[in-house]
PDB file of N, CA and C in Angstrom:
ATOM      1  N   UNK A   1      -7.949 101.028 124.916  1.00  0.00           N
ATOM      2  CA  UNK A   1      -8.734 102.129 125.444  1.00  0.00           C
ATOM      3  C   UNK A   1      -9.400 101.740 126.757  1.00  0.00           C
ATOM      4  N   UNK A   2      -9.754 100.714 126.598  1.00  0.00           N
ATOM      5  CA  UNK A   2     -10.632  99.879 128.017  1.00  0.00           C
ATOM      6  C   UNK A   2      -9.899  99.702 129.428  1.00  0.00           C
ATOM      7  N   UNK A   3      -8.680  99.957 128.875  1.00  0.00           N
ATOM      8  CA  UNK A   3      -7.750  99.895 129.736  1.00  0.00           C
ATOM      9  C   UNK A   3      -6.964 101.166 130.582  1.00  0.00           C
ATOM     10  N   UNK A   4      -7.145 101.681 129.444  1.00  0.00           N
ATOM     11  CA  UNK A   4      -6.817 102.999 129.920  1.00  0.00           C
ATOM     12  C   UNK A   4      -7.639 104.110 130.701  1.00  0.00           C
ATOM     13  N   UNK A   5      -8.955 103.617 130.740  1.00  0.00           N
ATOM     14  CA  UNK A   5      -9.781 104.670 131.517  1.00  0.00           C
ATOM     15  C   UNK A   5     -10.096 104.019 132.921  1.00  0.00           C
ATOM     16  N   UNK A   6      -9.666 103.067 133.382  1.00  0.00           N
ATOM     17  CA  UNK A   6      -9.445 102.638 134.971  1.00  0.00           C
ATOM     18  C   UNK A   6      -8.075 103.314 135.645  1.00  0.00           C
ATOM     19  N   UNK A   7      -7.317 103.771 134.981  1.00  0.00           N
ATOM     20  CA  UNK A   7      -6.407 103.774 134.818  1.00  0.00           C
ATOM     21  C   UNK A   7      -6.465 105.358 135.255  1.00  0.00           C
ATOM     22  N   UNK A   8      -6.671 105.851 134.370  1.00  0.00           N
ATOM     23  CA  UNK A   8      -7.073 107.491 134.036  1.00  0.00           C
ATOM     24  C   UNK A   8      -7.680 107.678 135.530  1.00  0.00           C
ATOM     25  N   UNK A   9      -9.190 107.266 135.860  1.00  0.00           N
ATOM     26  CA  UNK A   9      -9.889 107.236 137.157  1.00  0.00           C
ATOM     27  C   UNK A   9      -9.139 107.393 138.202  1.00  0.00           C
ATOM     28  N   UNK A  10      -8.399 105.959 138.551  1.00  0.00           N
ATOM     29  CA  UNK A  10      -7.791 105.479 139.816  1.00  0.00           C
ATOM     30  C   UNK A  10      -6.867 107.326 139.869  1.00  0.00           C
ATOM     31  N   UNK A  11      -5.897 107.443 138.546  1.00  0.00           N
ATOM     32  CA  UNK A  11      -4.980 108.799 138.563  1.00  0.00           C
ATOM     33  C   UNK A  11      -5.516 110.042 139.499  1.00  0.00           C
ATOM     34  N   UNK A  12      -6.669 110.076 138.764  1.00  0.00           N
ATOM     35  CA  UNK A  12      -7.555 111.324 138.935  1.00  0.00           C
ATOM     36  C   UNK A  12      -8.312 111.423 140.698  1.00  0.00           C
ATOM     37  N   UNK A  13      -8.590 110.422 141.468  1.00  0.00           N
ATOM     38  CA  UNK A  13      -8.405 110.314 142.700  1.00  0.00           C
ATOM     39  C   UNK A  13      -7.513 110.473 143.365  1.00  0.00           C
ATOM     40  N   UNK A  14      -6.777 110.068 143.252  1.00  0.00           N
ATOM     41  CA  UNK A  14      -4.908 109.948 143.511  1.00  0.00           C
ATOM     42  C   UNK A  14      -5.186 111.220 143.667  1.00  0.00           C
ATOM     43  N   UNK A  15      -4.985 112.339 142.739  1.00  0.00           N
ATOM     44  CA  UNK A  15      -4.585 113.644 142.361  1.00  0.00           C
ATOM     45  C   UNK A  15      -5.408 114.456 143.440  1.00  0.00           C
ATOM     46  N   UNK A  16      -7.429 114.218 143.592  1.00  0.00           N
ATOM     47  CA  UNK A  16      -7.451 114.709 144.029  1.00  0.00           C
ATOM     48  C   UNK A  16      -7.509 114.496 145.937  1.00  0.00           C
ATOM     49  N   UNK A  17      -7.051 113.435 145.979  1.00  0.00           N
ATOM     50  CA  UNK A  17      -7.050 113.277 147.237  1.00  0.00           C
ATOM     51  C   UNK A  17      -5.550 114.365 147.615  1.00  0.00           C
ATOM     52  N   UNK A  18      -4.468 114.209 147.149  1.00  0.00           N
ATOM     53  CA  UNK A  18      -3.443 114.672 147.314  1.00  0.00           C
ATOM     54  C   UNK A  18      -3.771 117.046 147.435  1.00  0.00           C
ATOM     55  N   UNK A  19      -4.681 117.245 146.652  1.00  0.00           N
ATOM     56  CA  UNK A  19      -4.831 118.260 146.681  1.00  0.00           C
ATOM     57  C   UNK A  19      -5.476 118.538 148.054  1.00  0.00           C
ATOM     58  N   UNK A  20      -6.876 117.968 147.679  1.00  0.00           N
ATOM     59  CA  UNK A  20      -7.905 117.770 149.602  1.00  0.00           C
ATOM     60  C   UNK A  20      -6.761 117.496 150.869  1.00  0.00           C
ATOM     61  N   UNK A  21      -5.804 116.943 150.667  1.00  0.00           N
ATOM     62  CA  UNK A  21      -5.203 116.863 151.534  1.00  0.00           C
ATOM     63  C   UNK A  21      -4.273 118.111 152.089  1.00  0.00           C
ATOM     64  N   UNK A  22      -3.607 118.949 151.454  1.00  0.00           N
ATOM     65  CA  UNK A  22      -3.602 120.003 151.064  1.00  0.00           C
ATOM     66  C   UNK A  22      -3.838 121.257 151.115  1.00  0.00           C
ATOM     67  N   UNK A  23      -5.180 121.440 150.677  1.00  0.00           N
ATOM     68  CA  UNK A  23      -5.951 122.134 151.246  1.00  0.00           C
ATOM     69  C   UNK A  23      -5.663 123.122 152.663  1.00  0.00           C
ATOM     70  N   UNK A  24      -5.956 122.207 153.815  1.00  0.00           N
ATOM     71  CA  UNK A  24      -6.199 123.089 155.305  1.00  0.00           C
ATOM     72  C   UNK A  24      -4.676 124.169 155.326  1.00  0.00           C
ATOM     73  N   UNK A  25      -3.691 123.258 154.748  1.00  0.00           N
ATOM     74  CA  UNK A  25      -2.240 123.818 155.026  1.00  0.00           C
ATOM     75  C   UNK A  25      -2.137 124.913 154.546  1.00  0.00           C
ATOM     76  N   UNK A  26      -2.390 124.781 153.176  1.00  0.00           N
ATOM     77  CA  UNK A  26      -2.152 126.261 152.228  1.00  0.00           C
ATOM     78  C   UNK A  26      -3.557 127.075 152.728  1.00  0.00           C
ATOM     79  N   UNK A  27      -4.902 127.027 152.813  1.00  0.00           N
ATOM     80  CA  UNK A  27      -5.577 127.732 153.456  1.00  0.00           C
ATOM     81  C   UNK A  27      -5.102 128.996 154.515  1.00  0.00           C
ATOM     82  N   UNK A  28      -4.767 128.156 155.484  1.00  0.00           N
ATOM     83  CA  UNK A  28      -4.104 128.957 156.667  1.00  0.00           C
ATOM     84  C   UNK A  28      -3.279 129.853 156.023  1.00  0.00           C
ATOM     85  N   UNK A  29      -2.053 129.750 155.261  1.00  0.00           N
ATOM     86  CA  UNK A  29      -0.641 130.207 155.245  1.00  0.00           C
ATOM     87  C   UNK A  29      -0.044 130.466 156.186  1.00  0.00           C
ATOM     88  N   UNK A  30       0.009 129.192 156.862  1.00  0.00           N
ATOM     89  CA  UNK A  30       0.707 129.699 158.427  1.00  0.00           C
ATOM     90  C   UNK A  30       2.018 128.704 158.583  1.00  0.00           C
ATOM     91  N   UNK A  31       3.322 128.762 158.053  1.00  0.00           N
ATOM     92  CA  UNK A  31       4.176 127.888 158.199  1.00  0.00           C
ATOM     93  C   UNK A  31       4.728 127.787 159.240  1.00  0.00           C
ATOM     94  N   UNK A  32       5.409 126.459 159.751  1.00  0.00           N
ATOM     95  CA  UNK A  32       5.566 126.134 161.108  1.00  0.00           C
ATOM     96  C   UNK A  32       7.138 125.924 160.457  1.00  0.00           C
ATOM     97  N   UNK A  33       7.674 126.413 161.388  1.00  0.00           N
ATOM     98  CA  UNK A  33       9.341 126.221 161.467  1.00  0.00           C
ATOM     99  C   UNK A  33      10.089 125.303 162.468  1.00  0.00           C
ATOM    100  N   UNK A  34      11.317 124.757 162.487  1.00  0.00           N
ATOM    101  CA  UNK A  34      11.824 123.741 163.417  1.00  0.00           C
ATOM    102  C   UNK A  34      12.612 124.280 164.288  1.00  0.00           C
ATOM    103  N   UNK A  35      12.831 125.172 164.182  1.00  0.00           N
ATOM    104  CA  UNK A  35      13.401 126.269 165.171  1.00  0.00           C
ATOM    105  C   UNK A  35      13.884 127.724 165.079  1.00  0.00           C
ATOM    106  N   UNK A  36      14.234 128.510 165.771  1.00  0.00           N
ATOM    107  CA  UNK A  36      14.231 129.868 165.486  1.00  0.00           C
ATOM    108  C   UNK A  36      15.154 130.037 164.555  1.00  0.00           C
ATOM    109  N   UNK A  37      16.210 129.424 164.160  1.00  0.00           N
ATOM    110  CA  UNK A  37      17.434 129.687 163.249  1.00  0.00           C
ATOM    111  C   UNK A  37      16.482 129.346 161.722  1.00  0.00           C
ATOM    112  N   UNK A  38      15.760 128.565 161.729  1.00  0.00           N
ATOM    113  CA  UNK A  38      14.684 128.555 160.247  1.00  0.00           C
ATOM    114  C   UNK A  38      13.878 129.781 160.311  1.00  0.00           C
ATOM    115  N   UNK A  39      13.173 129.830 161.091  1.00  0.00           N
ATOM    116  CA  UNK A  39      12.263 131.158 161.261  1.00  0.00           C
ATOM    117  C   UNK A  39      13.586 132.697 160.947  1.00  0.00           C
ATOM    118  N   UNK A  40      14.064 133.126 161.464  1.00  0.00           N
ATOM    119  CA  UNK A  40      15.423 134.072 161.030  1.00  0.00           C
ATOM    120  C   UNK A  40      15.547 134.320 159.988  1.00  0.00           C
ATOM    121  N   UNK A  41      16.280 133.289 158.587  1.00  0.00           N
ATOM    122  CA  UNK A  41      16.324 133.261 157.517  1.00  0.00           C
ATOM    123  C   UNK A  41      14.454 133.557 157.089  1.00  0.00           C
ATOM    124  N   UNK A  42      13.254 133.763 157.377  1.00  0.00           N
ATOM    125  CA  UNK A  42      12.664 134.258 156.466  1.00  0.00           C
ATOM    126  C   UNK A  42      12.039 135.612 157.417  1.00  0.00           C
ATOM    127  N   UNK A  43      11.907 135.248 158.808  1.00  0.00           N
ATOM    128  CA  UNK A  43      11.217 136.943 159.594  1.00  0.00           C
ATOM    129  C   UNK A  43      12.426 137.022 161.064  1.00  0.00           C
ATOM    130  N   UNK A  44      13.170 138.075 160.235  1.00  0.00           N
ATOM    131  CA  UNK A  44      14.331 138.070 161.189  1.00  0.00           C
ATOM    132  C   UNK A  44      13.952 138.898 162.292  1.00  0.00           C
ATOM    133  N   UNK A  45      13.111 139.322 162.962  1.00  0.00           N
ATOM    134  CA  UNK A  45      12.540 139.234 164.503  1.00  0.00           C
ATOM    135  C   UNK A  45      11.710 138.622 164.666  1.00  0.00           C
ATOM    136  N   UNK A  46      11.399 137.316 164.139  1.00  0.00           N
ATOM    137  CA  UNK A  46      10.272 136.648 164.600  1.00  0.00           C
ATOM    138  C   UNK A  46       9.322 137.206 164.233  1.00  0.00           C
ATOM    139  N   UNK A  47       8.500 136.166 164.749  1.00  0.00           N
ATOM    140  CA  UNK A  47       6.660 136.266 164.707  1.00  0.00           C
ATOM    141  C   UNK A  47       5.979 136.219 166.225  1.00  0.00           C
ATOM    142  N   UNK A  48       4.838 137.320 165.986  1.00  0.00           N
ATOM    143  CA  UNK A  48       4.137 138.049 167.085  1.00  0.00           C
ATOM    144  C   UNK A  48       3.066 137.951 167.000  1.00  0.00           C
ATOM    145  N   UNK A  49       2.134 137.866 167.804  1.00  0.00           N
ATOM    146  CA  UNK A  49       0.691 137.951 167.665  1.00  0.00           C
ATOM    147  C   UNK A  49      -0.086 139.268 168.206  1.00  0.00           C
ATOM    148  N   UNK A  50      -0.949 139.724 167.006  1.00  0.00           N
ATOM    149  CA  UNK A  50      -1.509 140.715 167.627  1.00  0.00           C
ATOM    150  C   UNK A  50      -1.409 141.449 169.234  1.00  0.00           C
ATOM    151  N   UNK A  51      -1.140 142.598 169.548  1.00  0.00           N
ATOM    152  CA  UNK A  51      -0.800 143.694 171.117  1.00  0.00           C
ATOM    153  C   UNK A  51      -0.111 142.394 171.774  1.00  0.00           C
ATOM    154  N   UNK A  52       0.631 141.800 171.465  1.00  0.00           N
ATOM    155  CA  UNK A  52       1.661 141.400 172.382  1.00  0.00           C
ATOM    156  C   UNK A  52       3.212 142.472 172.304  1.00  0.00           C
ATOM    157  N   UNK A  53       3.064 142.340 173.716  1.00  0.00           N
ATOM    158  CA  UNK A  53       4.364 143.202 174.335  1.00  0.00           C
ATOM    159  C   UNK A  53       5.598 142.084 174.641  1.00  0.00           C
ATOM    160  N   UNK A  54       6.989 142.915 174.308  1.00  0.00           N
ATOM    161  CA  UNK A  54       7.995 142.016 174.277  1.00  0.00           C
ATOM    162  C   UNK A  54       8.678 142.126 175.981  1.00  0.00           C
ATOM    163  N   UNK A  55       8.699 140.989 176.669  1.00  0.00           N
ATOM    164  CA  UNK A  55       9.120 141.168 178.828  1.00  0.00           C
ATOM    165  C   UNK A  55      10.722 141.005 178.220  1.00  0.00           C
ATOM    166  N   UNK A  56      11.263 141.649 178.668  1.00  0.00           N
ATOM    167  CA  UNK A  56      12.870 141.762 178.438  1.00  0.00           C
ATOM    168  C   UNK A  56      13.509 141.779 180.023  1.00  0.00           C
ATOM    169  N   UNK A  57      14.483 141.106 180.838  1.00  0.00           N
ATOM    170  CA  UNK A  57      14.553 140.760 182.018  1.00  0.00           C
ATOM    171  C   UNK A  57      15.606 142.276 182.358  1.00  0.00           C
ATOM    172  N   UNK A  58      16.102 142.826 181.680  1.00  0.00           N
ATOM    173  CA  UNK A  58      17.006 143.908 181.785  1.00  0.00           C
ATOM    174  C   UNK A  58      16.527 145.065 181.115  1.00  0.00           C
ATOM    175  N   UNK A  59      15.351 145.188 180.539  1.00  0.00           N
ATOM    176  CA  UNK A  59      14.889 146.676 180.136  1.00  0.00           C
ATOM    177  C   UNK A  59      15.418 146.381 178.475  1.00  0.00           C
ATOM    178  N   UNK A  60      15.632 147.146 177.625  1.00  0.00           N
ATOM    179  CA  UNK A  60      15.938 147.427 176.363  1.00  0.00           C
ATOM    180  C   UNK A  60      15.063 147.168 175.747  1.00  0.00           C
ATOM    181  N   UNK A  61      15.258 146.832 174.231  1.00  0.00           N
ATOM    182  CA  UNK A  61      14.615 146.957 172.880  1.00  0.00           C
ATOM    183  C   UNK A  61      15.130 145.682 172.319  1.00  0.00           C
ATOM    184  N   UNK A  62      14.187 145.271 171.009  1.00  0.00           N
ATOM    185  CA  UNK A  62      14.269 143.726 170.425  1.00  0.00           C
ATOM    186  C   UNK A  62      15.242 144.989 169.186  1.00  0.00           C
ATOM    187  N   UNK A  63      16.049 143.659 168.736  1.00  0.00           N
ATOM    188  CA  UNK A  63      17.002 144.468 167.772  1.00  0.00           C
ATOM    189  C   UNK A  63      16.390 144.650 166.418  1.00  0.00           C
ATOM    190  N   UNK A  64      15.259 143.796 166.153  1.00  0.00           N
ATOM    191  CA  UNK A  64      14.054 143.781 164.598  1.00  0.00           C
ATOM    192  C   UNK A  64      12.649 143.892 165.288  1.00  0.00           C
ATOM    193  N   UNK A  65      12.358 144.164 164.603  1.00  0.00           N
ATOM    194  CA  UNK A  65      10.737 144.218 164.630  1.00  0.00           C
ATOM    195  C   UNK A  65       9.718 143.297 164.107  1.00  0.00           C
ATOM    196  N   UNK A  66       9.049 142.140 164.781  1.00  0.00           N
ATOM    197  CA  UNK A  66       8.287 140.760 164.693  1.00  0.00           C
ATOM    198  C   UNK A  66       7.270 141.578 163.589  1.00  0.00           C
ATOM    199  N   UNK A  67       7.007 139.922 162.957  1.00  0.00           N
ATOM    200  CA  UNK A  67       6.105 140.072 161.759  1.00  0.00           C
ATOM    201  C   UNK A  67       4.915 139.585 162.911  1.00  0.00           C
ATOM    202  N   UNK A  68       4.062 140.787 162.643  1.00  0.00           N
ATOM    203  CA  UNK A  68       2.523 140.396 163.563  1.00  0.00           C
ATOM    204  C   UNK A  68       1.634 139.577 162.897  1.00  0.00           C
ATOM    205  N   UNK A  69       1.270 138.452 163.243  1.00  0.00           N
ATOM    206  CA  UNK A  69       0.237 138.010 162.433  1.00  0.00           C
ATOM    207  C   UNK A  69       0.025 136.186 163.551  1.00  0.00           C
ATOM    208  N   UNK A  70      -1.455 136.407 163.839  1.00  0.00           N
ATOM    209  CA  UNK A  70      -1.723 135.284 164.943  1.00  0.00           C
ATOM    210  C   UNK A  70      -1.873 133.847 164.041  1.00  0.00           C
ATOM    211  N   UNK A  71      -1.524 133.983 162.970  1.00  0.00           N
ATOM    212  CA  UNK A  71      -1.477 132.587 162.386  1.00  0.00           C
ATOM    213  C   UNK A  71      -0.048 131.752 162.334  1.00  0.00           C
ATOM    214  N   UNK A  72       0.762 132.918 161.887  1.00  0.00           N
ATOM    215  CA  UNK A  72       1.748 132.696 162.397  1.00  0.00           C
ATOM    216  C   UNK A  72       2.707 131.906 163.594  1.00  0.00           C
ATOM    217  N   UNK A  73       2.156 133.210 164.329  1.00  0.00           N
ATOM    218  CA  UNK A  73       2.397 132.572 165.721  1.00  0.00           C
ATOM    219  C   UNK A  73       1.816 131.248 166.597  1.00  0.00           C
ATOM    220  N   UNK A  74       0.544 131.188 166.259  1.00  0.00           N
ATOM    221  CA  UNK A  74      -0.029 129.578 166.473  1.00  0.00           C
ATOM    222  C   UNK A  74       0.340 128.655 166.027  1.00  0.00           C
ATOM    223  N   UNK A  75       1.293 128.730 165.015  1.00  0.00           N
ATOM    224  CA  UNK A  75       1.806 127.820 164.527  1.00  0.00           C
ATOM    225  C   UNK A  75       3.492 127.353 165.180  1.00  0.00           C
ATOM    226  N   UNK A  76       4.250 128.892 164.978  1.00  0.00           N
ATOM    227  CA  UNK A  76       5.006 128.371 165.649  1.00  0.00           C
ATOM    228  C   UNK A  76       4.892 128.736 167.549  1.00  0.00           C
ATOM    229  N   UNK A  77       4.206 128.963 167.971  1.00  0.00           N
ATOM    230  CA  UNK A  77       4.482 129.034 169.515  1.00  0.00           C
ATOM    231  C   UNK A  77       4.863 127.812 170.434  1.00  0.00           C
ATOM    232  N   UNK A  78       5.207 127.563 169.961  1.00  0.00           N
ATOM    233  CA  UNK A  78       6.545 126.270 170.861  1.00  0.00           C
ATOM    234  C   UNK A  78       7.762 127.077 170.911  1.00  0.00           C
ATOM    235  N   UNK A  79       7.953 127.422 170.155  1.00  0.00           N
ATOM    236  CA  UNK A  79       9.405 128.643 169.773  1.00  0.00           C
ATOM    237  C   UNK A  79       9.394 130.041 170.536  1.00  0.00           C
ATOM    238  N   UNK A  80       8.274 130.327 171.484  1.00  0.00           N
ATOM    239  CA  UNK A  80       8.320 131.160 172.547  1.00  0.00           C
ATOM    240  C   UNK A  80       8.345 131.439 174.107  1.00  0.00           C
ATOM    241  N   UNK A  81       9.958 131.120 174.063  1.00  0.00           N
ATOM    242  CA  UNK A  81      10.655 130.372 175.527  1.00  0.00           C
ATOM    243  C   UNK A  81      10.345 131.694 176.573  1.00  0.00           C
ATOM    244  N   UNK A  82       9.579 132.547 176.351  1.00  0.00           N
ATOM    245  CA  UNK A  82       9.298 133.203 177.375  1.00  0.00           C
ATOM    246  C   UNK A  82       7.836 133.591 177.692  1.00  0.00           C
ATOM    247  N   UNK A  83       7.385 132.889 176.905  1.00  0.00           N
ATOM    248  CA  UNK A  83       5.708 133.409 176.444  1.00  0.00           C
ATOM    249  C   UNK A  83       4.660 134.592 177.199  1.00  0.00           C
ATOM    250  N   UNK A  84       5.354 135.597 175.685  1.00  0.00           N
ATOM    251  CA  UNK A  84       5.147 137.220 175.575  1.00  0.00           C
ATOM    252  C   UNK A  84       4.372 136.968 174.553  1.00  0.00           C
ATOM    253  N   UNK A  85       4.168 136.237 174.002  1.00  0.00           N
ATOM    254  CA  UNK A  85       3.299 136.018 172.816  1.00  0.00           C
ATOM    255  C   UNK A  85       4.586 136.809 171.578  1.00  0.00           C
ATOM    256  N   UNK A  86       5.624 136.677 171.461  1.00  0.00           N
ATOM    257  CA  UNK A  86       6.788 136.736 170.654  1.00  0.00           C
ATOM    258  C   UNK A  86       7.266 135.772 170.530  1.00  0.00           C
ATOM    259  N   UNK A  87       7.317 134.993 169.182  1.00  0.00           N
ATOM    260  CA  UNK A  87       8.284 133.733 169.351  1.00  0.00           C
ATOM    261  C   UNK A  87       9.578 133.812 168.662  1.00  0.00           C
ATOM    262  N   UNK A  88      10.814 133.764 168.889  1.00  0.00           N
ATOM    263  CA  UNK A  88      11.895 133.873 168.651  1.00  0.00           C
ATOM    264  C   UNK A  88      12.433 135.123 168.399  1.00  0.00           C
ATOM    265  N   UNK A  89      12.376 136.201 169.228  1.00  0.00           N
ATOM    266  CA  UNK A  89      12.242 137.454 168.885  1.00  0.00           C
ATOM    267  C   UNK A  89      13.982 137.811 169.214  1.00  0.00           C
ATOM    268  N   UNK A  90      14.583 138.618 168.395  1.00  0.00           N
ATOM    269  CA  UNK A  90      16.095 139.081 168.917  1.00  0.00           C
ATOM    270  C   UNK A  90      16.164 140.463 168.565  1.00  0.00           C
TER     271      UNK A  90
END
């Protein structure tokens, strides 16, 4: 038994350090993707941040419509090669 509750302790830190750690990520819910072909498979026009307008060099229309949400987009805006505040938008 004497043995087992150092044991138990040390676990139970472990555990909650791993949660605290944790924490800020799931807080946000803001997942960061490795490039637009990851982002696609889950918001197939991208992600937008609040009254951002899409600059198109020839006029037209985005073929989907961006999931708005600035957490989002702070997360991934590396992924917005034209910065409209749209990141990976098609």
């Amino acid at each position: 038994m004497m043995k087992l509750v150092p044991f138990l302790l040390t676990a139970a830190v472990f555990a909650a350090g791993l949660s605290a750690a944790e924490l800020p990520a799931a807080a946000s819910g803001a997942r960061h993707f490795a490039n637009c072909t990851q982002m696609h498979t889950v918001y197939i026009g991208g992600v937008a941040r609040p009254g951002a307008t899409d600059k198109r060099r020839h006029g037209g229309h985005a073929k989907y419509a961006p999931k708005v949400s600035a957490a989002l987009y702070n997360a991934n805006s590396g992924s917005d090669r034209d910065h409209d505040g749209i990141a990976c938008e098609q």
